[in-house]
C-alpha atoms as a PDB file:
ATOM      1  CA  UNK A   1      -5.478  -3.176   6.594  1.00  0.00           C
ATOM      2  CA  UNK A   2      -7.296  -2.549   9.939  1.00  0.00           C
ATOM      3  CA  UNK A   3      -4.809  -0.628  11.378  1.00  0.00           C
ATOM      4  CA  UNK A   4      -1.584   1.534  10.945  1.00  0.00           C
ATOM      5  CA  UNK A   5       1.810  -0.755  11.333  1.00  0.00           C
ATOM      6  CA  UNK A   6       4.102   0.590  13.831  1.00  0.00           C
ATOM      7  CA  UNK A   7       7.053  -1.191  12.047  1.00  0.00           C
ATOM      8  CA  UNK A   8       6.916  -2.188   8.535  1.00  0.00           C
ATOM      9  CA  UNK A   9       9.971  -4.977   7.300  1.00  0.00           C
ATOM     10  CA  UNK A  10      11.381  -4.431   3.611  1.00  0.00           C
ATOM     11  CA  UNK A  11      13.768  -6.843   2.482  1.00  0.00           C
ATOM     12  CA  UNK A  12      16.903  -4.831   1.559  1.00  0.00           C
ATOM     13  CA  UNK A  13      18.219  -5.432  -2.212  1.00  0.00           C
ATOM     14  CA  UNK A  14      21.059  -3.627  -3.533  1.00  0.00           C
ATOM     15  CA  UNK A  15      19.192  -1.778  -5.506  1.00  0.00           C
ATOM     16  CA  UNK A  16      17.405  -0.388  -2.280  1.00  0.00           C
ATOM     17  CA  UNK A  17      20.687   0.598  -0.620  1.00  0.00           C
ATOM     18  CA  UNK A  18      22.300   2.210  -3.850  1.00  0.00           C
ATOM     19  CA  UNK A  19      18.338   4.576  -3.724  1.00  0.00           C
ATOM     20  CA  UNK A  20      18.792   5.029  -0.093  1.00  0.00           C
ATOM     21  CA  UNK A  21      22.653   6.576  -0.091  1.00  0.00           C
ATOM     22  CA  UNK A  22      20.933   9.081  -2.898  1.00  0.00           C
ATOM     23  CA  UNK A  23      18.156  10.002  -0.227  1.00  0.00           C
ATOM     24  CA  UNK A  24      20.444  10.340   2.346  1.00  0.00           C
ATOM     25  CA  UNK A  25      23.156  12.266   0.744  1.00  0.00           C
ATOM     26  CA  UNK A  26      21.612  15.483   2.822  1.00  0.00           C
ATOM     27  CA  UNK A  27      21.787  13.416   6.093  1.00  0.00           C
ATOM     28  CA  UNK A  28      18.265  12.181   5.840  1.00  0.00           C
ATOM     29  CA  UNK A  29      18.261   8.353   8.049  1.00  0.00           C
ATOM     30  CA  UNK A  30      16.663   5.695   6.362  1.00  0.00           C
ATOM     31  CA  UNK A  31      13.664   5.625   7.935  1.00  0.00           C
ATOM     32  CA  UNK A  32      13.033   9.341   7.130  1.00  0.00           C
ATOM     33  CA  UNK A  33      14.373   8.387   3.432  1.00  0.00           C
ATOM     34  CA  UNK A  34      11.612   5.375   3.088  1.00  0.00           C
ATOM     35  CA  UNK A  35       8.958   7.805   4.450  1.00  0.00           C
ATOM     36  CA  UNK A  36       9.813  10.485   2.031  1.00  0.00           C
ATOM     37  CA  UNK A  37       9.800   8.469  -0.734  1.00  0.00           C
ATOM     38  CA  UNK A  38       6.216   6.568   0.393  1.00  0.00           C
ATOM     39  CA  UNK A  39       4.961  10.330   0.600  1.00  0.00           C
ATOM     40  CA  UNK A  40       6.163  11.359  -2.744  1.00  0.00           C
ATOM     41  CA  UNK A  41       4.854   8.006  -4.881  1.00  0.00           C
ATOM     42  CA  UNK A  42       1.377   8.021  -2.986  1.00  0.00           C
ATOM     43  CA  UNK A  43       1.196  11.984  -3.841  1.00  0.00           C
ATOM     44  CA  UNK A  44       1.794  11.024  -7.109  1.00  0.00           C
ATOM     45  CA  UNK A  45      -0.792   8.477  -6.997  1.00  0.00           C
ATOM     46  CA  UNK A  46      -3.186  10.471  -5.247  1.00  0.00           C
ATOM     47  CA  UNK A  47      -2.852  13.303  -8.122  1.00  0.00           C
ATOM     48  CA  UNK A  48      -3.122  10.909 -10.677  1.00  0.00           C
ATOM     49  CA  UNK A  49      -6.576   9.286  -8.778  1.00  0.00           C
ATOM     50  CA  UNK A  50      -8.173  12.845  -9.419  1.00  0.00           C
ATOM     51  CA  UNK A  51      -7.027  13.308 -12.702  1.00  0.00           C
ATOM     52  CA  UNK A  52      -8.874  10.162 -13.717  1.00  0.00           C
ATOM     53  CA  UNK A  53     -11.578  10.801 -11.767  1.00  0.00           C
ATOM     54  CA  UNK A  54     -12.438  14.180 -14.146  1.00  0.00           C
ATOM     55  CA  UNK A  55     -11.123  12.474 -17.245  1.00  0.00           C
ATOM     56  CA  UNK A  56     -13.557   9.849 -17.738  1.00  0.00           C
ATOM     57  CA  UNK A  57     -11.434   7.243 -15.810  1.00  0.00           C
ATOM     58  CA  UNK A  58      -8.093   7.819 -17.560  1.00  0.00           C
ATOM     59  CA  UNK A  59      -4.685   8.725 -16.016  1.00  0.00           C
ATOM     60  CA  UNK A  60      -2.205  11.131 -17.290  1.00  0.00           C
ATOM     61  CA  UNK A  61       0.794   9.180 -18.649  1.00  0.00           C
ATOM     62  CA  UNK A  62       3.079  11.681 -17.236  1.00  0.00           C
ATOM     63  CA  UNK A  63       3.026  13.246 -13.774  1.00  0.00           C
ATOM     64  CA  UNK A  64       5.700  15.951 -12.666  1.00  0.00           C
ATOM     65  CA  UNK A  65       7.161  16.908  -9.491  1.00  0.00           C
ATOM     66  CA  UNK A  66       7.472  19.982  -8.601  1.00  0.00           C
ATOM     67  CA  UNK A  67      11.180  19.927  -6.777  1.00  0.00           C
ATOM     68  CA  UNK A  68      11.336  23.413  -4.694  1.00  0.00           C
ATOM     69  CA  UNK A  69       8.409  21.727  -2.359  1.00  0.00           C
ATOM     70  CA  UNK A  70      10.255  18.126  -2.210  1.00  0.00           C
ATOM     71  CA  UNK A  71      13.189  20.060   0.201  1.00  0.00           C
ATOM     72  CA  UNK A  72      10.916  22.436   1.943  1.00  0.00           C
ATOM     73  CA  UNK A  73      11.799  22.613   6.178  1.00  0.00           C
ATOM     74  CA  UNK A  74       9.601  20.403   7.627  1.00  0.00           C
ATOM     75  CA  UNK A  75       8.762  20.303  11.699  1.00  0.00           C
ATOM     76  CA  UNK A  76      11.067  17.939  13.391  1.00  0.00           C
ATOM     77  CA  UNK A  77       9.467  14.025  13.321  1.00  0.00           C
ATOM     78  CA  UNK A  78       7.706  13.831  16.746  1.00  0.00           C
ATOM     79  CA  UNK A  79       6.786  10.131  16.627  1.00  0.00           C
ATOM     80  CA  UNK A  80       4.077   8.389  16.039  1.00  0.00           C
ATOM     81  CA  UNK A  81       1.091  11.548  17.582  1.00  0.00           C
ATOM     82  CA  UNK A  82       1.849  12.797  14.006  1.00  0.00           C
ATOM     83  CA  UNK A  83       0.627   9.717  12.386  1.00  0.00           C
ATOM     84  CA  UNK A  84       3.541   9.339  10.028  1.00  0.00           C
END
């Protein structure tokens, strides 16, 4: 991808909206939900990239998620100048 999409489309299943009500149980919108679950999966990704990378190529089968940090405050979403 050349470029970062201003608005991305996902095709909502009922499976999406029953993970989306857990998200936004603290009052979270959706599009905060979606981009707090695209951060957490590509962390996880992103961990398990340099765990290959000094194991010869292999990935851990298990990666865990250290909860306190999920919740922490974060600054108020200013738009897109913060390139979320």
């Amino acid at each position: 991808m050349s470029r970062t999409p201003t608005v991305v489309s996902v095709r909502m299943t009922d499976q999406l909206a029953a993970d989306l009500e857990v998200l936004q149980r603290d009052g979270m919108d959706a599009s905060a939900a979606i981009r707090h679950a695209v951060r957490l999966v590509a962390g996880g990704q992103r961990y398990a990239d340099l765990q290959a990378a000094g194991n010869g190529g292999r990935r851990p089968g298990v990666l865990s998620i250290p909860t306190r940090a999920l919740y922490a405050p974060r600054a108020p979403y200013d738009g897109p100048e913060q390139g979320v």
